[in-house]
N, C-alpha and C. Protein backbone atom coordinates (compact mmCIF):
# COMPACT_ATOMS: atom_id res chain seq x y z
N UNK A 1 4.49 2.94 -1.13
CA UNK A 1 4.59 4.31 -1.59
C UNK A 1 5.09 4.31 -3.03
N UNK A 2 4.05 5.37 -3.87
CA UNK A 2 4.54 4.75 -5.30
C UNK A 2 6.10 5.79 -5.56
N UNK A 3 6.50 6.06 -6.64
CA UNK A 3 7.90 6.72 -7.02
C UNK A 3 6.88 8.29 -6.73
N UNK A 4 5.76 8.33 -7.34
CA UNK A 4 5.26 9.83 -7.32
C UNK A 4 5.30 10.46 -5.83
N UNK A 5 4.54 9.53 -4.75
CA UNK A 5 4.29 10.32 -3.53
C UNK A 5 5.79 10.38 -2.86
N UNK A 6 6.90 9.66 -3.48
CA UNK A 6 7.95 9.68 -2.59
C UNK A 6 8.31 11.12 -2.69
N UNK A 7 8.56 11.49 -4.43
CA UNK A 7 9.03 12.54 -4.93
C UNK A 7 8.10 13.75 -3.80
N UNK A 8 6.89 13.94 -4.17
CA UNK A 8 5.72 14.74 -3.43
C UNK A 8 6.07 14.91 -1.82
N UNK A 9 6.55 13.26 -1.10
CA UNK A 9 7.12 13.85 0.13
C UNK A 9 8.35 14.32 0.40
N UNK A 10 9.40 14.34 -0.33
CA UNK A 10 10.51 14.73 -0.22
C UNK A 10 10.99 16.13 -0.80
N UNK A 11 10.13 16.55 -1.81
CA UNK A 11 9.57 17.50 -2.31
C UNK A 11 9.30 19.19 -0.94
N UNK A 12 8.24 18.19 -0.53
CA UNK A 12 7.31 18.87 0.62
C UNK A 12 8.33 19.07 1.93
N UNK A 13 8.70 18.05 2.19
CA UNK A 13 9.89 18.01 3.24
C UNK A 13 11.33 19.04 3.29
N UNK A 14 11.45 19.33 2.14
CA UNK A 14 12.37 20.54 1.63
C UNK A 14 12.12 21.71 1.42
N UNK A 15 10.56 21.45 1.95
CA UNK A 15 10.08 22.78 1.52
C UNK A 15 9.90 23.74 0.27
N UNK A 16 9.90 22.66 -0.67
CA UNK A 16 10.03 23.69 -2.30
C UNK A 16 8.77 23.27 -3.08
N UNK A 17 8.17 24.57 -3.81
CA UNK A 17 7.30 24.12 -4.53
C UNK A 17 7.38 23.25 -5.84
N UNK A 18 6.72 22.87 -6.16
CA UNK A 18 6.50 22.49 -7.80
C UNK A 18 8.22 22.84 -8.95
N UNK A 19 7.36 24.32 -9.02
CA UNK A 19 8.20 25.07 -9.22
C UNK A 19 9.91 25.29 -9.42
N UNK A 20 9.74 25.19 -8.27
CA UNK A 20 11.69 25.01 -7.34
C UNK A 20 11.90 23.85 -8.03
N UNK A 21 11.25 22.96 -7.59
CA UNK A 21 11.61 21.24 -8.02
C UNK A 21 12.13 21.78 -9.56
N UNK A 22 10.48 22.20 -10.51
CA UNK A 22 10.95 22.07 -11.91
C UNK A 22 12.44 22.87 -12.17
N UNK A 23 12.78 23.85 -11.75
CA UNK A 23 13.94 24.61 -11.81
C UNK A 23 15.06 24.01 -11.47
N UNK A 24 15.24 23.19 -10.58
CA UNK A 24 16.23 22.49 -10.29
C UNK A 24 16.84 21.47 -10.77
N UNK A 25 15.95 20.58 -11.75
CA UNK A 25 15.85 19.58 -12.09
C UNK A 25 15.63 19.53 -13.89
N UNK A 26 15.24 20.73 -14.14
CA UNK A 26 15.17 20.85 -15.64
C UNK A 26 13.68 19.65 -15.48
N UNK A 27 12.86 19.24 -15.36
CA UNK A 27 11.85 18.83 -15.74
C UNK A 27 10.50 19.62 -15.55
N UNK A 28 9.80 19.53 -16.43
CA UNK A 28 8.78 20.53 -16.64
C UNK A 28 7.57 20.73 -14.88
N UNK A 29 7.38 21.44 -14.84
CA UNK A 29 6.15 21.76 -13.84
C UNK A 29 5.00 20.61 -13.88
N UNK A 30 4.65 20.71 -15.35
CA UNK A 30 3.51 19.74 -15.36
C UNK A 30 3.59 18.37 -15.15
N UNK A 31 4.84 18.06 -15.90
CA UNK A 31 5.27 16.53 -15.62
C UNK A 31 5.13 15.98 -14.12
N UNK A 32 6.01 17.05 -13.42
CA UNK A 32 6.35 16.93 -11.83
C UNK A 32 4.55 16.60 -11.54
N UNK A 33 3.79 17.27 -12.11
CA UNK A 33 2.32 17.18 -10.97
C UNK A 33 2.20 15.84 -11.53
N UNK A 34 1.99 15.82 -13.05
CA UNK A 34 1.67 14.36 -13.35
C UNK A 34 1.80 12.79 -12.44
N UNK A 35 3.81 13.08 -12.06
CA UNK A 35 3.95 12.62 -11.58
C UNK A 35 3.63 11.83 -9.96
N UNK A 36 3.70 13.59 -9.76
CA UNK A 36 3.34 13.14 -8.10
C UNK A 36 1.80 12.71 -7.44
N UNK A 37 0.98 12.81 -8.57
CA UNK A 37 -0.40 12.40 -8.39
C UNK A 37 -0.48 11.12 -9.33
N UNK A 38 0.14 10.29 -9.70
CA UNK A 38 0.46 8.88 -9.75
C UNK A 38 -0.54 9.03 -11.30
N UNK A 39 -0.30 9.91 -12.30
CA UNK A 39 -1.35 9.96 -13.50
C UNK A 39 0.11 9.37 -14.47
N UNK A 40 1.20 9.79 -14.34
CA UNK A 40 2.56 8.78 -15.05
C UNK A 40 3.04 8.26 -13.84
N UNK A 41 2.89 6.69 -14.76
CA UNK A 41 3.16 5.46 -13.70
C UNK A 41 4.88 5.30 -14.20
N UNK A 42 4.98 5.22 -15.20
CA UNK A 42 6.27 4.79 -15.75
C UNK A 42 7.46 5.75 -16.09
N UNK A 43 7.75 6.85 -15.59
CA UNK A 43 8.88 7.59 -16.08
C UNK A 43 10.12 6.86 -16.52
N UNK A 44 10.83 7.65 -16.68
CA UNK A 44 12.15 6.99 -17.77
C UNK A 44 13.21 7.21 -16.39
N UNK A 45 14.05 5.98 -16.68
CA UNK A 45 15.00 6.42 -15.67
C UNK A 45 15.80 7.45 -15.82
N UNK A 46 16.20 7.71 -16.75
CA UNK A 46 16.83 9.34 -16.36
C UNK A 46 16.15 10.48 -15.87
N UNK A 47 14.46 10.63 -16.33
CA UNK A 47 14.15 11.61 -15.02
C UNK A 47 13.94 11.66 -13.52
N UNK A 48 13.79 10.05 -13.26
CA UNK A 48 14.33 9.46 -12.10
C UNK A 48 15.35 9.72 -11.15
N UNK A 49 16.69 9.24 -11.68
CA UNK A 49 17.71 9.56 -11.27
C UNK A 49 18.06 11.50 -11.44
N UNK A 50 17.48 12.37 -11.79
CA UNK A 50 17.95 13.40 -11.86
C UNK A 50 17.06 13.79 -10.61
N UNK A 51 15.78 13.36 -10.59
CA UNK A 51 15.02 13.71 -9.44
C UNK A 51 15.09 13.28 -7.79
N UNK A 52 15.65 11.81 -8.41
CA UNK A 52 15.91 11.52 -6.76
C UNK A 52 17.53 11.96 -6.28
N UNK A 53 18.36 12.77 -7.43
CA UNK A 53 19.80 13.31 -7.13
C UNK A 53 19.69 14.35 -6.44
N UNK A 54 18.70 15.41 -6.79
CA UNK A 54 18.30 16.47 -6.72
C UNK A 54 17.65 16.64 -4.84
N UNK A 55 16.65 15.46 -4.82
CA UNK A 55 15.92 15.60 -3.66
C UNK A 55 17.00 14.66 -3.13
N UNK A 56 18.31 13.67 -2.93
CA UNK A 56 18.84 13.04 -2.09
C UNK A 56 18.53 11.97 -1.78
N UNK A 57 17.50 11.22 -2.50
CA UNK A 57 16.74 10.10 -2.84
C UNK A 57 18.27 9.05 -2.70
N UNK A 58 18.20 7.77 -2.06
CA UNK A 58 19.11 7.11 -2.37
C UNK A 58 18.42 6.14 -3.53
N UNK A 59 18.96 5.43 -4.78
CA UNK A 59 18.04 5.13 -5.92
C UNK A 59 17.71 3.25 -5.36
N UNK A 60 18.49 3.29 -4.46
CA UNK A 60 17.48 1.57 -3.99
C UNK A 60 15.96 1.81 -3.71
N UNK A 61 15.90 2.79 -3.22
CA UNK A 61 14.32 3.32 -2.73
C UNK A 61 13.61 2.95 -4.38
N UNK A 62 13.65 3.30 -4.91
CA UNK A 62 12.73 2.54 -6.17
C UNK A 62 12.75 1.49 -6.34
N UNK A 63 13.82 0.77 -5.92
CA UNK A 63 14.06 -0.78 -6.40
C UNK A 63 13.25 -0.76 -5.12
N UNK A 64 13.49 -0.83 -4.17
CA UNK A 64 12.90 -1.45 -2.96
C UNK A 64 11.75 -1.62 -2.94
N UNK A 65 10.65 -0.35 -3.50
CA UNK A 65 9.13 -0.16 -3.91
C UNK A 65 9.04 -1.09 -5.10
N UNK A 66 9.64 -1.48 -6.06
CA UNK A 66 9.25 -2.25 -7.00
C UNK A 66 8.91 -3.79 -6.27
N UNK A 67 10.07 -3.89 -5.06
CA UNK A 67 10.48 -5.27 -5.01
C UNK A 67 8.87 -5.73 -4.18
N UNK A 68 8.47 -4.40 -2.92
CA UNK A 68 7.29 -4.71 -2.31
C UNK A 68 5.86 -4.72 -2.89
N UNK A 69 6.03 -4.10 -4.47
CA UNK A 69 4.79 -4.62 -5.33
C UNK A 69 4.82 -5.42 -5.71
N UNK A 70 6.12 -6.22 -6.41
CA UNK A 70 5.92 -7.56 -6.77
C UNK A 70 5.20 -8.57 -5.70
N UNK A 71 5.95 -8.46 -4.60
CA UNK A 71 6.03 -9.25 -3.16
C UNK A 71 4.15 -9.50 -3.22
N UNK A 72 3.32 -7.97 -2.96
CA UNK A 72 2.36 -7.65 -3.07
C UNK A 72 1.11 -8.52 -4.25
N UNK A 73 1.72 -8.26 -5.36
CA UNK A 73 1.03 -9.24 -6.34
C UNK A 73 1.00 -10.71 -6.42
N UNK A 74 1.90 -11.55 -5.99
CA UNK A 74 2.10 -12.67 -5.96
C UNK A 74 1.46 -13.45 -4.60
N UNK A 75 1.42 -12.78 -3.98
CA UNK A 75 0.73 -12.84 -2.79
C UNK A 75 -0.90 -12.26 -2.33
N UNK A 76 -1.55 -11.67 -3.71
CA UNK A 76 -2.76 -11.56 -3.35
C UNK A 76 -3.66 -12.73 -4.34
C-alpha cells in the first residue's frame, strides 16, 4: 500500500472529504488528490507527518511500506 492509498483509506474511514482533510491539515485540496492517486510519489516529510498526525497514522507505517518495497525489489 503506497503512502497515497493509506492516506485515501484512512481518510475514507473517518469519513471526511478531501476537503475536511485539506482544512485540517493546512495542505491544499489538490495536493491531497495528487497524492492519494499515487501522481506525487515523493512528498516531503513534513506533509507527511502533519497528515498521518491528523489521520492517527502511527509514522512506522511508512517506514514499514518502504521496508516491503525494498524487500520487493531485491527479490524480483
Amino acid at each position: 500500500m503506497s503512502i497515497g492509498d493509506l492516506i485515501r483509506y484512512e481518510r475514507k474511514r473517518k469519513g471526511w472529504t478531501l476537503s475536511q482533510l485539506s482544512r485540517r491539515t493546512g495542505v491544499s485540496k489538490s495536493y491531497l488528490s495528487y497524492l492519494e492517486r499515487n501522481q506525487k510519489k515523493n512528498p516531503s516529510i513534513t506533509i507527511v507527518k502533519r497528515l498521518f498526525t491528523v489521520l492517527d497514522i502511527p509514522m512506522d507505517k511508512v517506514m514499514d511500506e518502504d521496508e516491503d518495497e525494498e524487500k520487493g525489489r531485491i527479490h524480483s
